[in-house]
N, C-alpha and C. Protein backbone atom coordinates (compact mmCIF):
# COMPACT_ATOMS: atom_id res chain seq x y z
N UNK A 1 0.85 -1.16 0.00
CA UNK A 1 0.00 0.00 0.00
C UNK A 1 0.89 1.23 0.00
N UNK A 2 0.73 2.36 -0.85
CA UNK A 2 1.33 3.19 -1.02
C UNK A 2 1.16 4.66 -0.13
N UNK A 3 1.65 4.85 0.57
CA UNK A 3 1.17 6.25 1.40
C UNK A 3 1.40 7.53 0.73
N UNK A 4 0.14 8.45 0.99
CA UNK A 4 0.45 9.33 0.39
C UNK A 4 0.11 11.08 1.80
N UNK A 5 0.56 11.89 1.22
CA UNK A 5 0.87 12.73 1.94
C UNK A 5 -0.05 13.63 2.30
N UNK A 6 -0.89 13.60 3.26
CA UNK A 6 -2.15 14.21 3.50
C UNK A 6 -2.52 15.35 2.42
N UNK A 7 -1.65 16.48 3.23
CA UNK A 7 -0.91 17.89 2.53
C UNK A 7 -1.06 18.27 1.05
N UNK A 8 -0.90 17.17 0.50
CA UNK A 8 -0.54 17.16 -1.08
C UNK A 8 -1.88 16.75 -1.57
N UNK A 9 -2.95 16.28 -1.24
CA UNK A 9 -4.06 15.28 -1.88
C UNK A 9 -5.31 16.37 -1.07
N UNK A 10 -5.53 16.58 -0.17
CA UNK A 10 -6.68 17.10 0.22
C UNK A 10 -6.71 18.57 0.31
N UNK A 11 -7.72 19.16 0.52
CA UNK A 11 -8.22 20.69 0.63
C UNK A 11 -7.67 20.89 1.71
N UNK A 12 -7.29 22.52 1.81
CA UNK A 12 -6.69 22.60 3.29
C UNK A 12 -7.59 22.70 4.38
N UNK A 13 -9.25 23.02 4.29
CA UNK A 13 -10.02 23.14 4.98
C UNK A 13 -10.21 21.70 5.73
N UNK A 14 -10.21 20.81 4.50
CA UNK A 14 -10.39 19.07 5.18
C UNK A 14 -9.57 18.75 6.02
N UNK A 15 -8.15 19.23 5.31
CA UNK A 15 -7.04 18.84 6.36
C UNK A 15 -6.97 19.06 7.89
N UNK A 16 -7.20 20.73 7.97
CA UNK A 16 -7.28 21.26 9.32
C UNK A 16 -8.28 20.57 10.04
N UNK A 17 -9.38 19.87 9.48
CA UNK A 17 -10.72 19.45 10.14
C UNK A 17 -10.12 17.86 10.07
N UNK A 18 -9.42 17.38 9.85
CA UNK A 18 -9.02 16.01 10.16
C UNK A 18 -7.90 16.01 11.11
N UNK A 19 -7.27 17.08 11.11
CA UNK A 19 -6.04 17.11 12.11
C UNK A 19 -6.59 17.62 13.69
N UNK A 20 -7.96 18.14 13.03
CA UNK A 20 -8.25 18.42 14.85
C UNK A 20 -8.36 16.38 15.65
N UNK A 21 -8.93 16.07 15.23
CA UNK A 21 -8.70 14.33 14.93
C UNK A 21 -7.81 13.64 15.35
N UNK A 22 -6.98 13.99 14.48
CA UNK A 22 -5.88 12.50 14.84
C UNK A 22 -4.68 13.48 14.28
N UNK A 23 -3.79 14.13 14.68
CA UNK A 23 -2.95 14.91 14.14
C UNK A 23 -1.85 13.91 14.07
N UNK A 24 -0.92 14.02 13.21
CA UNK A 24 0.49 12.97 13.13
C UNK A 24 0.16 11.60 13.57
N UNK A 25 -0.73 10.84 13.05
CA UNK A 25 -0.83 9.68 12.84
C UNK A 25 -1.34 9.24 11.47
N UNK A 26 -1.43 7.61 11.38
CA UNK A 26 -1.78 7.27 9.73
C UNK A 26 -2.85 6.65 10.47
N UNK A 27 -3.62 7.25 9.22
CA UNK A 27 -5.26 7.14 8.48
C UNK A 27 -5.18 6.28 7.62
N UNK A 28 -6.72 5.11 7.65
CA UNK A 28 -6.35 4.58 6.47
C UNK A 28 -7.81 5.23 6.43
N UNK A 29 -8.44 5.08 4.57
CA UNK A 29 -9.26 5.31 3.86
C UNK A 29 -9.64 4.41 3.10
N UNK A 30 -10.72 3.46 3.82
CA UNK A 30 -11.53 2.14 3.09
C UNK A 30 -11.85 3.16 1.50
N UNK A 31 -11.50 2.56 0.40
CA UNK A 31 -11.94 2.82 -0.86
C UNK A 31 -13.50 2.84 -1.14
N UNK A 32 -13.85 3.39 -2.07
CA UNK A 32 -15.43 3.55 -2.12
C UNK A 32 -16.31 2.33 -2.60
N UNK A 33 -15.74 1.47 -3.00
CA UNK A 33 -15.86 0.18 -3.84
C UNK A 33 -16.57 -0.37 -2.97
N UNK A 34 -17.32 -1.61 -3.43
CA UNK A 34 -17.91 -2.23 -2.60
C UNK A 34 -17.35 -3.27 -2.09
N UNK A 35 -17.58 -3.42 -0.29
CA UNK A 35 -16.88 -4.27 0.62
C UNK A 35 -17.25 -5.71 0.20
N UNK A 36 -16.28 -6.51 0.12
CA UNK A 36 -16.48 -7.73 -0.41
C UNK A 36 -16.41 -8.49 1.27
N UNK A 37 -17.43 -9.63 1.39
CA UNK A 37 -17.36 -10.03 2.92
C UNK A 37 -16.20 -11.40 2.99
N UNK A 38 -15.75 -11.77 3.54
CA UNK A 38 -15.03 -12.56 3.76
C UNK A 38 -14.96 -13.72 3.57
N UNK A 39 -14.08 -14.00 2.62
CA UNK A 39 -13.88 -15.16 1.16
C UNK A 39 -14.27 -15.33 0.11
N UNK A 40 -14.50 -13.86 -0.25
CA UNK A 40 -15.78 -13.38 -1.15
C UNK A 40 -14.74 -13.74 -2.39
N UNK A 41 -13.50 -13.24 -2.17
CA UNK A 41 -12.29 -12.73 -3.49
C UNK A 41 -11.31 -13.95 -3.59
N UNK A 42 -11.48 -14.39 -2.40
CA UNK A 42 -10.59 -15.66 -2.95
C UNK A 42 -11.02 -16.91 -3.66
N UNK A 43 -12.30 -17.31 -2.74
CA UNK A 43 -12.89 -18.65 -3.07
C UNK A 43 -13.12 -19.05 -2.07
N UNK A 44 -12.83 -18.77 -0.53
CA UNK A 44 -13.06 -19.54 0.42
C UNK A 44 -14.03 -19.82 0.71
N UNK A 45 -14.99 -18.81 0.73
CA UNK A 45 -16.45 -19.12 1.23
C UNK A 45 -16.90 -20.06 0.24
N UNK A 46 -16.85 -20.01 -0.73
CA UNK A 46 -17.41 -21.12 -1.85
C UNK A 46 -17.08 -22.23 -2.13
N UNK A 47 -16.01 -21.97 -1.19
CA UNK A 47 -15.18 -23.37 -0.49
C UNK A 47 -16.08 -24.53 0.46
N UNK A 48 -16.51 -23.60 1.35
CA UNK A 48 -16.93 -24.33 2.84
C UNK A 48 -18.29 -24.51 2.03
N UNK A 49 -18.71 -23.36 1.31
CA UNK A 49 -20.33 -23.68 1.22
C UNK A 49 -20.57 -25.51 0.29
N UNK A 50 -19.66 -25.26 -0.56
CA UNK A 50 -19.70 -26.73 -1.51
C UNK A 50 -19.65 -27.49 -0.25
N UNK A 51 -18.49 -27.39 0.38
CA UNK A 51 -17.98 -28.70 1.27
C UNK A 51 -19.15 -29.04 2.11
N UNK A 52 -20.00 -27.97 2.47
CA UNK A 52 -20.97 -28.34 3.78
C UNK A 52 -22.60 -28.62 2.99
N UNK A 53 -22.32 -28.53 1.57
CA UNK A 53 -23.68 -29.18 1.13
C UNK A 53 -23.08 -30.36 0.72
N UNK A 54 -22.13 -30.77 0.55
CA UNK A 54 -21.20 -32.41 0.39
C UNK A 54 -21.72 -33.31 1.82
N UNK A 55 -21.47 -32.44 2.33
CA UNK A 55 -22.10 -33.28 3.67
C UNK A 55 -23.02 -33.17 4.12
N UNK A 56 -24.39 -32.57 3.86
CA UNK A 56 -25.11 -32.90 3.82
C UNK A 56 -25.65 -33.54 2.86
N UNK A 57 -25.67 -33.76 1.66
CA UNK A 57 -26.12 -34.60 0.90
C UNK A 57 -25.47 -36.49 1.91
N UNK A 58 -23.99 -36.29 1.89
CA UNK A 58 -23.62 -37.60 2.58
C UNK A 58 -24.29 -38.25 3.79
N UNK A 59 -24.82 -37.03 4.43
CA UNK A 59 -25.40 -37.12 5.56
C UNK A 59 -27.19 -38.40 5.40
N UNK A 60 -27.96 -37.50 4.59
CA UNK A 60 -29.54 -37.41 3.50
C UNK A 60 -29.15 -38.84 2.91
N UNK A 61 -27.29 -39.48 2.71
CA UNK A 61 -27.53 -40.56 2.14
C UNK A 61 -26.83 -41.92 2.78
N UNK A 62 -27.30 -41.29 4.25
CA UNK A 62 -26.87 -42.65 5.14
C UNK A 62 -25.58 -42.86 5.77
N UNK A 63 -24.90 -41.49 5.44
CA UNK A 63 -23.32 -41.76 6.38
C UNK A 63 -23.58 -41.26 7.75
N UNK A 64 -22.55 -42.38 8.61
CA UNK A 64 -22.71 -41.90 9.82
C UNK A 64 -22.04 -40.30 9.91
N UNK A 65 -22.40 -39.59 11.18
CA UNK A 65 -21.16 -38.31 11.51
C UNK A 65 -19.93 -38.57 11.79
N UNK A 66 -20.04 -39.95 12.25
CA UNK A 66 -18.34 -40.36 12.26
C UNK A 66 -17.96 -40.70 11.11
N UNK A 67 -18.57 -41.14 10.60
CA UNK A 67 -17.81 -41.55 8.67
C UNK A 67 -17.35 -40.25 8.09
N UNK A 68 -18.33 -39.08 8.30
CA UNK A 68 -18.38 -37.61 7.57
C UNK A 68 -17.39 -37.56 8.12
N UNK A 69 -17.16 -37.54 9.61
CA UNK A 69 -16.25 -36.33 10.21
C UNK A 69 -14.40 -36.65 10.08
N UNK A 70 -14.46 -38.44 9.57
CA UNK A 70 -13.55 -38.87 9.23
C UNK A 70 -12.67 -38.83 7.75
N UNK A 71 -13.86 -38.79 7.07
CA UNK A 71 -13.42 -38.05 5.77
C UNK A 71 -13.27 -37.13 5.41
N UNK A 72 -13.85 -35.71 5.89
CA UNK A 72 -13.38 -34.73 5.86
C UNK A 72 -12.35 -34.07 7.12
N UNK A 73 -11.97 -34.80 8.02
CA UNK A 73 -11.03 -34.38 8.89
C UNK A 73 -11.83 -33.40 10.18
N UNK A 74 -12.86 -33.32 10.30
CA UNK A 74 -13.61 -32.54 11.33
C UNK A 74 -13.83 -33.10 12.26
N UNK A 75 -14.21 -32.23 13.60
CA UNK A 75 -14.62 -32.45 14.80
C UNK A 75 -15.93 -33.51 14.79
N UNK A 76 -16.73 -34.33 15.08
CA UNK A 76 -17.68 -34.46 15.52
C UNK A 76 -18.55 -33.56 15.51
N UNK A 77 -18.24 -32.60 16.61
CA UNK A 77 -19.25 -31.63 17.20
C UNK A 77 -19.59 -30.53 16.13
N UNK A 78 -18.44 -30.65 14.99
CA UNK A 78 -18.07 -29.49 13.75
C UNK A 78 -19.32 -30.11 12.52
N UNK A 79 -19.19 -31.37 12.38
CA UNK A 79 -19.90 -32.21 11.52
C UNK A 79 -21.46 -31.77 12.11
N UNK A 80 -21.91 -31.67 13.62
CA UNK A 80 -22.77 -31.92 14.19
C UNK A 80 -23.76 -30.28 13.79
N UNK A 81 -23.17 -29.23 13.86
CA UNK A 81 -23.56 -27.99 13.80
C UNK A 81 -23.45 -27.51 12.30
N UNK A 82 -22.84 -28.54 11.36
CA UNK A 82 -22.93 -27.89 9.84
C UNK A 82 -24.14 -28.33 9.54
N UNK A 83 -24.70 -29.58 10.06
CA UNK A 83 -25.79 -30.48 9.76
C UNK A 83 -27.32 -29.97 10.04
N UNK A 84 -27.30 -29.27 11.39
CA UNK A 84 -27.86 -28.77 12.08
C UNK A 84 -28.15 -27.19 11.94
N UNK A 85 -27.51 -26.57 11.01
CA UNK A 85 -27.17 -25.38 10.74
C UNK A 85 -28.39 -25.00 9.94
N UNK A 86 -29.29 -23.91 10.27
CA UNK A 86 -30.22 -23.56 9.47
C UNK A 86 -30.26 -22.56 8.17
């Protein structure tokens, strides 16, 4: 991330009204774009979501929670609350 120099980028009116604020410290400035929620940009969430309708379908087709929780490497109690999850 590239910093840039208050001074140089904003109005001096803004400035003085941000320095009553936080004088000599760094600001960050979330961009205007829209907030993507978490695993939105990588894949993760679309990760877990596949994985946890995998198990439930496995679930709907007769595996125990210990079979699930053994094949996918999970808790019991983890298997127990994806299942259960409304």
């Amino acid at each position: 991330m590239k910093y840039l120099n208050a001074a140089e980028v904003l109005p001096k009116h803004l400035l003085t009204e941000i320095q009553k604020h936080i004088s000599g410290k760094t600001l960050y400035i979330p961009s205007v774009d829209e907030h993507l929620r978490w695993g939105e940009k990588n894949g993760t969430k679309r990760y877990f979501e596949n994985r946890n309708i995998q198990i439930k379908q496995k679930y709907q087709k007769g595996y125990s929670l210990e079979q699930i929780s053994h094949e996918y490497g999970l808790a019991y109690d983890t298997v127990r609350k994806i299942l259960y999850r409304k």
